[in-house]
PDB file of N, CA and C in Angstrom:
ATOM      1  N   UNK A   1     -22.181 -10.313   8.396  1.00  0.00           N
ATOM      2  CA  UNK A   1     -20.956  -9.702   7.886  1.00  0.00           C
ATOM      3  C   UNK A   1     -21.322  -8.671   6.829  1.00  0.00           C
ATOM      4  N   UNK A   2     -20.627  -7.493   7.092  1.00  0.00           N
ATOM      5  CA  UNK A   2     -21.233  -6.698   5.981  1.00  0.00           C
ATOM      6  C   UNK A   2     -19.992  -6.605   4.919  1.00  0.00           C
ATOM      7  N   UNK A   3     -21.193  -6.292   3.498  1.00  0.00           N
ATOM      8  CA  UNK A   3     -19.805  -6.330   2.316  1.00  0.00           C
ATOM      9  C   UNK A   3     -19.955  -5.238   1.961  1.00  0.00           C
ATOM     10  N   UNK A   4     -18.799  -5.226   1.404  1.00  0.00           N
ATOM     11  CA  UNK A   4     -18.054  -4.057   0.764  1.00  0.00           C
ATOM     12  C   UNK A   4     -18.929  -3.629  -0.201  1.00  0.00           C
ATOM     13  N   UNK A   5     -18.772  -2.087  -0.361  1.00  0.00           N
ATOM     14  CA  UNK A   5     -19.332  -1.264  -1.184  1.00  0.00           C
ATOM     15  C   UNK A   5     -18.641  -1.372  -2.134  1.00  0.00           C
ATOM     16  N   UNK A   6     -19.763  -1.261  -3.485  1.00  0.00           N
ATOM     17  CA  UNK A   6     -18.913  -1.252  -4.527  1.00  0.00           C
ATOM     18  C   UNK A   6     -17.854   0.417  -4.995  1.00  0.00           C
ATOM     19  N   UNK A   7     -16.627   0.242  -4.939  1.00  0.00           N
ATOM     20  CA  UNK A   7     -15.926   1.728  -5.362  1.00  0.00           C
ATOM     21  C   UNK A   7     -15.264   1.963  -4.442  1.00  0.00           C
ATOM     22  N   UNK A   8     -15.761   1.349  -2.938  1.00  0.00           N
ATOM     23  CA  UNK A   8     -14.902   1.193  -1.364  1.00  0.00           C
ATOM     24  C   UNK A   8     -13.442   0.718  -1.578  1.00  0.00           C
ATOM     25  N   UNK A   9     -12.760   1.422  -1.078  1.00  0.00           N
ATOM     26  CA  UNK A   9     -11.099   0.599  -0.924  1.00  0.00           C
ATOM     27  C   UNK A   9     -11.186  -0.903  -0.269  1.00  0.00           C
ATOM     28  N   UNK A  10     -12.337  -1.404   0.504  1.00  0.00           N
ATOM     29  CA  UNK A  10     -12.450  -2.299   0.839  1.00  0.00           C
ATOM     30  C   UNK A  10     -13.056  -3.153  -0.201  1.00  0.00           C
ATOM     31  N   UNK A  11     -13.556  -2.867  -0.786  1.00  0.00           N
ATOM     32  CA  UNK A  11     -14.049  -3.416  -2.039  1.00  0.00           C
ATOM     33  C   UNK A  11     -12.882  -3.593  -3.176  1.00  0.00           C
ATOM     34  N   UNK A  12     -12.201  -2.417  -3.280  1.00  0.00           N
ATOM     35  CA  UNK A  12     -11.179  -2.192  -3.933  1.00  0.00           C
ATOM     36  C   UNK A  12     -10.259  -3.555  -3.567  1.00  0.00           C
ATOM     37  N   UNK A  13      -9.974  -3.538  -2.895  1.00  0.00           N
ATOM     38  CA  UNK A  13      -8.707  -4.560  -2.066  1.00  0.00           C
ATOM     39  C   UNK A  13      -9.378  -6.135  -2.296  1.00  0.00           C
ATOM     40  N   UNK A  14     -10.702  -6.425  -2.005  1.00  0.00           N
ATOM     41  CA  UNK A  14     -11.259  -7.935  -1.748  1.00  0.00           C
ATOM     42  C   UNK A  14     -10.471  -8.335  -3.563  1.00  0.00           C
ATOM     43  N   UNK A  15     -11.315  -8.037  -4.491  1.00  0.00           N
ATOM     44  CA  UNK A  15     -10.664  -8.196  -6.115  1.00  0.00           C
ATOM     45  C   UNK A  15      -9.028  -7.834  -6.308  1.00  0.00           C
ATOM     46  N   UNK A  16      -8.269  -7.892  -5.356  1.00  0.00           N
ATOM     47  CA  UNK A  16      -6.918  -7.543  -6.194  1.00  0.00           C
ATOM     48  C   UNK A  16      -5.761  -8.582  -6.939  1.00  0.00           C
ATOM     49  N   UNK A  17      -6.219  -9.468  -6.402  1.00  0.00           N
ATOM     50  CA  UNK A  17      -5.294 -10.923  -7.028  1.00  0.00           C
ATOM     51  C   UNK A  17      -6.449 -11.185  -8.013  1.00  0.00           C
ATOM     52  N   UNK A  18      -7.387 -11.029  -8.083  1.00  0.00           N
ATOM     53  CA  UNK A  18      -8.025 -11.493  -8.688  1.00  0.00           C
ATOM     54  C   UNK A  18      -8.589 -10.802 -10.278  1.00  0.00           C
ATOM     55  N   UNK A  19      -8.491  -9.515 -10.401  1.00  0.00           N
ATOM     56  CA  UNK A  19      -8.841  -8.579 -11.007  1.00  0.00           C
ATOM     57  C   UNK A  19      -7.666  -7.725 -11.640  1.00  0.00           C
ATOM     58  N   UNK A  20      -6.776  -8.252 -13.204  1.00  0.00           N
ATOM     59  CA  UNK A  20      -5.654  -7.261 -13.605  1.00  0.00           C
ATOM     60  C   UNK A  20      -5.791  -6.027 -13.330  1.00  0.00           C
ATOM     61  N   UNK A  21      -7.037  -5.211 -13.741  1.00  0.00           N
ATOM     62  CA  UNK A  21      -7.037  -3.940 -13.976  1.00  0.00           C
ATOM     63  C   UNK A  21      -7.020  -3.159 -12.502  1.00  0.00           C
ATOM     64  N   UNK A  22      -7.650  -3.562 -11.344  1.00  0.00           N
ATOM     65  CA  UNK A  22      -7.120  -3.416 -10.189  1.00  0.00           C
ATOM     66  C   UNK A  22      -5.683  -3.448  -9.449  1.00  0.00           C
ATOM     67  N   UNK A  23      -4.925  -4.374  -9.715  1.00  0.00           N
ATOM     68  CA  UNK A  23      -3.724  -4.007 -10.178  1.00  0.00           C
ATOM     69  C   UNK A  23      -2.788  -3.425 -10.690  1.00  0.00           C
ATOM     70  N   UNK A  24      -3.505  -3.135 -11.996  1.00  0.00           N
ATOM     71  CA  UNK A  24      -2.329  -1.899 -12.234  1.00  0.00           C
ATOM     72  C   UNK A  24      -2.920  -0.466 -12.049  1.00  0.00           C
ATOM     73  N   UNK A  25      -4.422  -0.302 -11.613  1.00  0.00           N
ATOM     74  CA  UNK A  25      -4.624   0.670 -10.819  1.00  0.00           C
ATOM     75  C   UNK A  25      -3.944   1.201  -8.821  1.00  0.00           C
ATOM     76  N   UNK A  26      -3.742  -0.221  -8.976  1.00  0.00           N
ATOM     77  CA  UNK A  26      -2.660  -0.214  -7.714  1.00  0.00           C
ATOM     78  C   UNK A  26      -1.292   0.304  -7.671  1.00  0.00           C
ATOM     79  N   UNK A  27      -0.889  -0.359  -9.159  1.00  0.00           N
ATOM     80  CA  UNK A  27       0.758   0.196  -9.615  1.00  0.00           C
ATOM     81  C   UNK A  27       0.903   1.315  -9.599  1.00  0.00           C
ATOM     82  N   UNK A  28      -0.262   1.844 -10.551  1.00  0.00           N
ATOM     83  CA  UNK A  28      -0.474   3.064 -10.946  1.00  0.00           C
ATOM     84  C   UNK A  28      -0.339   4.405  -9.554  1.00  0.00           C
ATOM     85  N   UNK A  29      -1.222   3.968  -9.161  1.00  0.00           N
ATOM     86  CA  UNK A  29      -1.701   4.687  -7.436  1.00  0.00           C
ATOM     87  C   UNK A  29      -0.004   4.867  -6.505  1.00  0.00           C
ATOM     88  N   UNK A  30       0.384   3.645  -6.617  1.00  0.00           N
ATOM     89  CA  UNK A  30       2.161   3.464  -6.254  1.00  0.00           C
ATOM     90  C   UNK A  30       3.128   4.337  -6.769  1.00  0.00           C
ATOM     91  N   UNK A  31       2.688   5.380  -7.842  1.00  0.00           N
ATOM     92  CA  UNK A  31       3.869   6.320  -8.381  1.00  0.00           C
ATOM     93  C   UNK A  31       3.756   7.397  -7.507  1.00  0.00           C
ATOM     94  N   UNK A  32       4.609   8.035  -7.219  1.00  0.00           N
ATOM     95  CA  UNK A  32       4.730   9.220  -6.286  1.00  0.00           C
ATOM     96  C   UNK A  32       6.022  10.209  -7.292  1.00  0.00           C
ATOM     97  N   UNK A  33       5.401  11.296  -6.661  1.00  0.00           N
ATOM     98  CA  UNK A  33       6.073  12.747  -7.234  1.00  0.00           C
ATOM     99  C   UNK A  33       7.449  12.540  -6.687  1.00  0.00           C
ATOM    100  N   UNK A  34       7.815  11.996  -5.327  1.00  0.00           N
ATOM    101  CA  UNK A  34       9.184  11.705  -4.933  1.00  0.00           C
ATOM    102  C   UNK A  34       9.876  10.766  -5.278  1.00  0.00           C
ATOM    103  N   UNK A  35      11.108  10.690  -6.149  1.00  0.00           N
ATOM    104  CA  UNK A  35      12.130   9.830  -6.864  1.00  0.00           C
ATOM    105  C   UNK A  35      11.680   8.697  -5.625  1.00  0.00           C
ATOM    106  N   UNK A  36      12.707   8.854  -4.460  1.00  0.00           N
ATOM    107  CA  UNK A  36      13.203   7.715  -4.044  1.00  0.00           C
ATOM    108  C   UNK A  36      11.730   6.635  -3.639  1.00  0.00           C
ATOM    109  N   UNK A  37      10.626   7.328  -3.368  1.00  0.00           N
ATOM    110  CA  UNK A  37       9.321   6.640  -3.099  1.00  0.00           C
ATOM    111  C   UNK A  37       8.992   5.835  -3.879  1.00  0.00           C
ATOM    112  N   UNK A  38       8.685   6.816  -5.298  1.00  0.00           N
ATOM    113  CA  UNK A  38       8.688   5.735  -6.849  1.00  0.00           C
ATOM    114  C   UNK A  38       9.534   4.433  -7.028  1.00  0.00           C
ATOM    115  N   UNK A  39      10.603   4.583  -6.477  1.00  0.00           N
ATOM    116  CA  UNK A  39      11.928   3.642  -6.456  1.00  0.00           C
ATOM    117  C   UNK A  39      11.660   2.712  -5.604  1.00  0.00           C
ATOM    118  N   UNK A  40      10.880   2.620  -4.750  1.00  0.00           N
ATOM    119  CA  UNK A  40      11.044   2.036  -3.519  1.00  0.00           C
ATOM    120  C   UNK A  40       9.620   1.427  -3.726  1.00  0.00           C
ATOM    121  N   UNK A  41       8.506   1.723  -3.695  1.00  0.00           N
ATOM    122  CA  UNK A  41       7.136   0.899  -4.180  1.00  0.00           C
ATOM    123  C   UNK A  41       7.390   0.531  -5.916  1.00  0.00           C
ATOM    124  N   UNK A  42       7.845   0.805  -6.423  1.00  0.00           N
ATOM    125  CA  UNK A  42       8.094   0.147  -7.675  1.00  0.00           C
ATOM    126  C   UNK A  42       8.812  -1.456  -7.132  1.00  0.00           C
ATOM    127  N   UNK A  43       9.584  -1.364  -6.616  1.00  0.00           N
ATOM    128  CA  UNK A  43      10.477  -2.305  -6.254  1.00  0.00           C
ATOM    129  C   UNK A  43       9.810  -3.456  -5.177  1.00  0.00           C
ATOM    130  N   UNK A  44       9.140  -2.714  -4.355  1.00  0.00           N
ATOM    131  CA  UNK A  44       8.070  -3.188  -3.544  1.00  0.00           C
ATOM    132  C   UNK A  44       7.469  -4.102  -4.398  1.00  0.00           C
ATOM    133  N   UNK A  45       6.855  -3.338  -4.878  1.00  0.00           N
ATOM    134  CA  UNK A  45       5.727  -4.300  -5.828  1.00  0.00           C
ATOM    135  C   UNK A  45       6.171  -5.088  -6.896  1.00  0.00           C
ATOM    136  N   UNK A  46       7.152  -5.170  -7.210  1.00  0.00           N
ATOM    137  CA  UNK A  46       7.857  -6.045  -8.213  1.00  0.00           C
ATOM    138  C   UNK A  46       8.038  -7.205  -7.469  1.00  0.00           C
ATOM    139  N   UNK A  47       8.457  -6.960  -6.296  1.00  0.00           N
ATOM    140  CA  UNK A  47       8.792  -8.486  -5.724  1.00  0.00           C
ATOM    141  C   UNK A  47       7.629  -8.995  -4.924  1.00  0.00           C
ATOM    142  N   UNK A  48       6.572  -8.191  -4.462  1.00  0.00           N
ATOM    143  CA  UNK A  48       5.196  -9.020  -3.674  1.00  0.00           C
ATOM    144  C   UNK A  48       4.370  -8.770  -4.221  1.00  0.00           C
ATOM    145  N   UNK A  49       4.085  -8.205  -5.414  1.00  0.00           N
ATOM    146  CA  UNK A  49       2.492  -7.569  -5.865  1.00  0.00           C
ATOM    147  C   UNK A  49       1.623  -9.229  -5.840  1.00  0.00           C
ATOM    148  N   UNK A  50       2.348 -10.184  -6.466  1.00  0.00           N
ATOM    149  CA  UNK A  50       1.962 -11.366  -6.885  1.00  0.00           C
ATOM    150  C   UNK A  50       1.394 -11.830  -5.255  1.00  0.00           C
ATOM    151  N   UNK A  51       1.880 -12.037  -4.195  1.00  0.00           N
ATOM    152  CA  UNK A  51       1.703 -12.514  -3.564  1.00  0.00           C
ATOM    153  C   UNK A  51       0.811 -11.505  -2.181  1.00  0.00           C
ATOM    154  N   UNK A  52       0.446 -10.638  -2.261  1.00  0.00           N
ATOM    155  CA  UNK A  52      -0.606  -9.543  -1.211  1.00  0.00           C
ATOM    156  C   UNK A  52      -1.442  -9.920  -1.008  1.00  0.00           C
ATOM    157  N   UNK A  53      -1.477 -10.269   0.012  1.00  0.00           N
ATOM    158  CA  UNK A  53      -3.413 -10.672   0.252  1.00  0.00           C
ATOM    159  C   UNK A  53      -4.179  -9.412   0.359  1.00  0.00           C
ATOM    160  N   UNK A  54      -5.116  -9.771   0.761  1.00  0.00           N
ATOM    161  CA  UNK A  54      -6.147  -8.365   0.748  1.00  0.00           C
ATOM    162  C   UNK A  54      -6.094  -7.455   1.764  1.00  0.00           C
ATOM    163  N   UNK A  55      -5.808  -8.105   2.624  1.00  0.00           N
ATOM    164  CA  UNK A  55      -5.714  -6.981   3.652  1.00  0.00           C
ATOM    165  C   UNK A  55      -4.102  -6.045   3.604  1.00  0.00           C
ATOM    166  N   UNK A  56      -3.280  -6.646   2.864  1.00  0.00           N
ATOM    167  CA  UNK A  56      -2.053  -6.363   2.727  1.00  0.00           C
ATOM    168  C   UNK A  56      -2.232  -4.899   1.876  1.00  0.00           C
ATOM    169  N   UNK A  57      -3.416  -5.017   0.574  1.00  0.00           N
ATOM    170  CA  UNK A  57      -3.400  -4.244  -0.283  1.00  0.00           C
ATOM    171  C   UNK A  57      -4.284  -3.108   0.529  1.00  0.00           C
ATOM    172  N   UNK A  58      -5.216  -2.948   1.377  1.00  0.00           N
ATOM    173  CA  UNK A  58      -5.589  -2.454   2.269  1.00  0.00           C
ATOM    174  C   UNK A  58      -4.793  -1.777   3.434  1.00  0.00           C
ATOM    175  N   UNK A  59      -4.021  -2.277   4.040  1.00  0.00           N
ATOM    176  CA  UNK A  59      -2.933  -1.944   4.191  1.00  0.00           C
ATOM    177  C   UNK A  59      -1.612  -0.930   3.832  1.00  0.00           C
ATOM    178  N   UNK A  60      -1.400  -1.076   2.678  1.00  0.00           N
ATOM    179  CA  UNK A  60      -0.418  -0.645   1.188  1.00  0.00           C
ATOM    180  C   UNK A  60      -1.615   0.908   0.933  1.00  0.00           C
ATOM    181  N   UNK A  61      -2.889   0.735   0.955  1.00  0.00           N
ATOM    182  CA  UNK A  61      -3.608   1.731   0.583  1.00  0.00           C
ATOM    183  C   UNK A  61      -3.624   2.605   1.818  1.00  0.00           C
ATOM    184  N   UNK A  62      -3.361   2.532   2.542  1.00  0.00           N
ATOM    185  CA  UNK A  62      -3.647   3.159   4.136  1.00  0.00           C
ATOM    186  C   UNK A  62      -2.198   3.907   4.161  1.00  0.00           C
ATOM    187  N   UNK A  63      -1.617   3.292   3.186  1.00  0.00           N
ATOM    188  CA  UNK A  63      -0.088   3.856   3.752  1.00  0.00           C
ATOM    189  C   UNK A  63       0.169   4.811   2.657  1.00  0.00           C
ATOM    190  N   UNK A  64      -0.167   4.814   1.183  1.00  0.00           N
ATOM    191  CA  UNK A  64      -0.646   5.686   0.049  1.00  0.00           C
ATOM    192  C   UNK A  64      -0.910   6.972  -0.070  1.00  0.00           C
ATOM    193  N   UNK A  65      -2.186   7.391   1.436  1.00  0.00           N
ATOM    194  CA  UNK A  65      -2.699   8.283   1.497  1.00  0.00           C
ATOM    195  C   UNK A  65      -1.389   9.102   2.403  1.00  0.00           C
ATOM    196  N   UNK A  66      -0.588   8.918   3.025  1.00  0.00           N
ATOM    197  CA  UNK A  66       0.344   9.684   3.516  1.00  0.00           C
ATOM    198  C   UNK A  66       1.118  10.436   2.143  1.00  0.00           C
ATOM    199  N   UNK A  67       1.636  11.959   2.699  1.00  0.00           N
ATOM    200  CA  UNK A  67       2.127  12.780   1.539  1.00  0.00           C
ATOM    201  C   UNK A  67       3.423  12.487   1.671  1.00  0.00           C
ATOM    202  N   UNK A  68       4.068  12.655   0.165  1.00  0.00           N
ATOM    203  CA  UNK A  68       5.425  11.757  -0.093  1.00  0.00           C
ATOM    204  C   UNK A  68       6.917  11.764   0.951  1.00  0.00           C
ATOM    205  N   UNK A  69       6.713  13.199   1.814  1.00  0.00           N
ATOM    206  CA  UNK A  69       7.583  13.366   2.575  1.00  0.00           C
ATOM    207  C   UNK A  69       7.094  12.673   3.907  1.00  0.00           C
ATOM    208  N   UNK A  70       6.076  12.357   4.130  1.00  0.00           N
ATOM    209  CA  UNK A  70       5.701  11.503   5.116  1.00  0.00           C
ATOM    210  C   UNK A  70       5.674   9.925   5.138  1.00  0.00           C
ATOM    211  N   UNK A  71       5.906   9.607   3.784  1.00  0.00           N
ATOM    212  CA  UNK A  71       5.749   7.965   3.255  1.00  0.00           C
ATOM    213  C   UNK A  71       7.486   7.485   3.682  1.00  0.00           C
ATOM    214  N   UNK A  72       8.328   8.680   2.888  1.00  0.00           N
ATOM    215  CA  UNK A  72       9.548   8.512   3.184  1.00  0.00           C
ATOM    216  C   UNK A  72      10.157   8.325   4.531  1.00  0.00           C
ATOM    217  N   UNK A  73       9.727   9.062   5.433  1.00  0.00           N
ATOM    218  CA  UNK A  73      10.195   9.042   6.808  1.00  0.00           C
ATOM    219  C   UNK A  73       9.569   7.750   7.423  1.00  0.00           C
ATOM    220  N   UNK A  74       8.423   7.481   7.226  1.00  0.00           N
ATOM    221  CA  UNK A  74       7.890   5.971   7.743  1.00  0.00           C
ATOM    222  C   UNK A  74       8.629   4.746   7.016  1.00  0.00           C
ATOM    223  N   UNK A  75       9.329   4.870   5.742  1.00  0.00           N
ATOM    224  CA  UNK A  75       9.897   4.375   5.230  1.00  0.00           C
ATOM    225  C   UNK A  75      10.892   3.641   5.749  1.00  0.00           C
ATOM    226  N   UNK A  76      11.824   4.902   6.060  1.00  0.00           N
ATOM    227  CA  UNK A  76      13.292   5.086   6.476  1.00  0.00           C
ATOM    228  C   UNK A  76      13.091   5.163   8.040  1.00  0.00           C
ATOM    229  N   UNK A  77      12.009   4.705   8.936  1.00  0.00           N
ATOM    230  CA  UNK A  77      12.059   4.247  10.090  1.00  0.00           C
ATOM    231  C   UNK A  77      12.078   6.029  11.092  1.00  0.00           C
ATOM    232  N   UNK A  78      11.864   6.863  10.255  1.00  0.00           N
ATOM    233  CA  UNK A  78      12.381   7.887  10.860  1.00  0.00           C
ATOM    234  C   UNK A  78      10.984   8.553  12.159  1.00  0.00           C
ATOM    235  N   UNK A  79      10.185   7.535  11.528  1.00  0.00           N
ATOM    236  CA  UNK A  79       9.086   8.261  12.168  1.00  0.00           C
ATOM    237  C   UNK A  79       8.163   7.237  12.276  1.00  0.00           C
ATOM    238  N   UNK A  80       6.710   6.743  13.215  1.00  0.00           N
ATOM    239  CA  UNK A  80       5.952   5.786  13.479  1.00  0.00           C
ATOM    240  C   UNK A  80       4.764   6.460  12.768  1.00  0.00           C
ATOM    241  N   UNK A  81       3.852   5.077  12.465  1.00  0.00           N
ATOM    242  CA  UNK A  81       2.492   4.997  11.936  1.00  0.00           C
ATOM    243  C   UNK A  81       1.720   6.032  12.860  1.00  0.00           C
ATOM    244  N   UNK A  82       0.882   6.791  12.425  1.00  0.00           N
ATOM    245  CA  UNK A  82      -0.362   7.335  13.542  1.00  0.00           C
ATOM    246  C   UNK A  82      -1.331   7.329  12.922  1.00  0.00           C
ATOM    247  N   UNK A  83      -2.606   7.505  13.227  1.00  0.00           N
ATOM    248  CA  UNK A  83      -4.295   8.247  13.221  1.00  0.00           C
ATOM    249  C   UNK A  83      -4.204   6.475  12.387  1.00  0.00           C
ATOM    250  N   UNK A  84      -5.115   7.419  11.153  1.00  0.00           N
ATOM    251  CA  UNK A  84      -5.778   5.940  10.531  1.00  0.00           C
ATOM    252  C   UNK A  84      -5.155   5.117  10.036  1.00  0.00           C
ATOM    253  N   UNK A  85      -3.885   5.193   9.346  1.00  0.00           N
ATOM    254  CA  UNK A  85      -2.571   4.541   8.916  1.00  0.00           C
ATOM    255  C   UNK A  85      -2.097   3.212  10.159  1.00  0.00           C
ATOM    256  N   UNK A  86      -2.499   3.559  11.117  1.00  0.00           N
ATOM    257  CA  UNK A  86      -1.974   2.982  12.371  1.00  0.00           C
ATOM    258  C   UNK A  86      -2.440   1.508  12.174  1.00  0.00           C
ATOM    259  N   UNK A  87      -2.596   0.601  11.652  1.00  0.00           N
ATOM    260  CA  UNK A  87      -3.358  -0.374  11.584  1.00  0.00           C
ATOM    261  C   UNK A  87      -2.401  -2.080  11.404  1.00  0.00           C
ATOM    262  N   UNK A  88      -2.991  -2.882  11.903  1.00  0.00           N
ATOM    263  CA  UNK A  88      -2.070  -4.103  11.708  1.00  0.00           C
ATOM    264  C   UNK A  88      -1.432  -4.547  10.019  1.00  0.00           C
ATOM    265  N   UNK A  89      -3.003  -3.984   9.315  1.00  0.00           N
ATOM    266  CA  UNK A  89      -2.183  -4.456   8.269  1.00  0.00           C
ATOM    267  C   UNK A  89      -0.991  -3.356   7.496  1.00  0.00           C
ATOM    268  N   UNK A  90      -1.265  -1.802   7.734  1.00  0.00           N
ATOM    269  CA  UNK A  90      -0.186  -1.037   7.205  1.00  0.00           C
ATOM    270  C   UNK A  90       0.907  -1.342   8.120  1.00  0.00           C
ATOM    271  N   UNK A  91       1.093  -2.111   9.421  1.00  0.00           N
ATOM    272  CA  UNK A  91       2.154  -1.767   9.702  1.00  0.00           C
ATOM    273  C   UNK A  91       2.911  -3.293   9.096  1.00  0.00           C
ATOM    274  N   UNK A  92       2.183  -4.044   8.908  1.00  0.00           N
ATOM    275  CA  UNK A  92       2.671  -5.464   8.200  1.00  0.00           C
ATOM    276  C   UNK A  92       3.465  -4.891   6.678  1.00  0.00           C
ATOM    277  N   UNK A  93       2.681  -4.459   6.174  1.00  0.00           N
ATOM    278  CA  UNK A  93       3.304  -3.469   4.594  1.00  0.00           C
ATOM    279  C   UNK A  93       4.233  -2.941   4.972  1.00  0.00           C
ATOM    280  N   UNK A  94       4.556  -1.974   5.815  1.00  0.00           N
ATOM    281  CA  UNK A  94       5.562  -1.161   6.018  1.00  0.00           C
ATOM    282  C   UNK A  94       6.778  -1.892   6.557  1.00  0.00           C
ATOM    283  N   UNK A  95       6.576  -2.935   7.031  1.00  0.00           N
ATOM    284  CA  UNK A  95       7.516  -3.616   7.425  1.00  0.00           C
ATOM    285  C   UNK A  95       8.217  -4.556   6.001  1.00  0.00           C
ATOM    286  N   UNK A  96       7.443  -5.285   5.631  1.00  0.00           N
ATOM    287  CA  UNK A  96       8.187  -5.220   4.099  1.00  0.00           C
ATOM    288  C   UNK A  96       8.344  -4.297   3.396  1.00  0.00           C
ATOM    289  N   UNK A  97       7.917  -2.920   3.269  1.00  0.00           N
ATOM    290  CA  UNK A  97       9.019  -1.776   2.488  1.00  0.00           C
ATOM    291  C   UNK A  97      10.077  -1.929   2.810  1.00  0.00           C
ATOM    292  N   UNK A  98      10.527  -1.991   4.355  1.00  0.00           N
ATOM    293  CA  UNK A  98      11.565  -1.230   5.230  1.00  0.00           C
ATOM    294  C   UNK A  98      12.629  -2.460   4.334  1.00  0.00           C
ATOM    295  N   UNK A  99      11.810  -3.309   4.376  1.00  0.00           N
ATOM    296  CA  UNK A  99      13.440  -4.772   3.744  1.00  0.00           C
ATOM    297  C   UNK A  99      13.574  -4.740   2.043  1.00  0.00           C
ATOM    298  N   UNK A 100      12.613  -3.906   1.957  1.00  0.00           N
ATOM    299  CA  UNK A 100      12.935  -3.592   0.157  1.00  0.00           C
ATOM    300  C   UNK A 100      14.196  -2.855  -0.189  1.00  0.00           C
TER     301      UNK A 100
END
C-alpha cells in the first residue's frame, strides 16, 4: 500500500479529524468569492465537519477545485460531476451539499 506524501491532499485528508489546524485549513479553503457558495459550505461544514471521514474530505477537496460558478451549478443540480471531480467520494459530498 502506498502512503501518502507528505503536503499530498491525500495526505492532507488521512489527518483531518485528527489534526485542528487541518481543519480550519479546510474551513478556510471552504470560503469562496461567491456569497451563496460561502453560505452553503459554511453551513455544510457546520453540520458534518465533525463527522467526514477521509475520503469525504478528499472528496469535499475534489469538489473545491471547481470555479465558484461551477461549484454552484453542481450545487443546485444544474449540472453533473466530470473529469477528475467525477469520483465516488465527491459525488457522496455533493450529495450532502444538495440537502444543506
Amino acid at each position: 500500500m502506498n502512503t501518502p506524501v507528505s503536503g499530498s491532499p491525500d495526505a492532507v485528508a488521512l489527518a483531518h479529524q485528527s489534526d485542528p489546524a487541518r481543519r480550519r485549513r479546510l474551513r478556510w479553503r471552504s470560503r469562496r468569492g461567491l456569497l451563496e457558495n460561502d453560505l452553503l459550505l459554511t453551513r455544510f461544514l457546520d453540520r458534518h465537519e465533525d463527522t467526514l471521514s477521509d475520503d469525504d474530505v478528499v472528496g469535499l477537496d475534489q469538489l473545491l477545485e471547481a470555479q465558484d460558478n461551477e461549484l454552484l451549478d453542481l450545487i443546485l443540480d444544474r449540472v453533473q460531476l466530470q473529469g477528475a471531480a467525477d469520483t465516488a467520494a465527491a459525488a457522496r459530498v455533493l450529495a450532502m451539499l444538495r440537502q444543506v
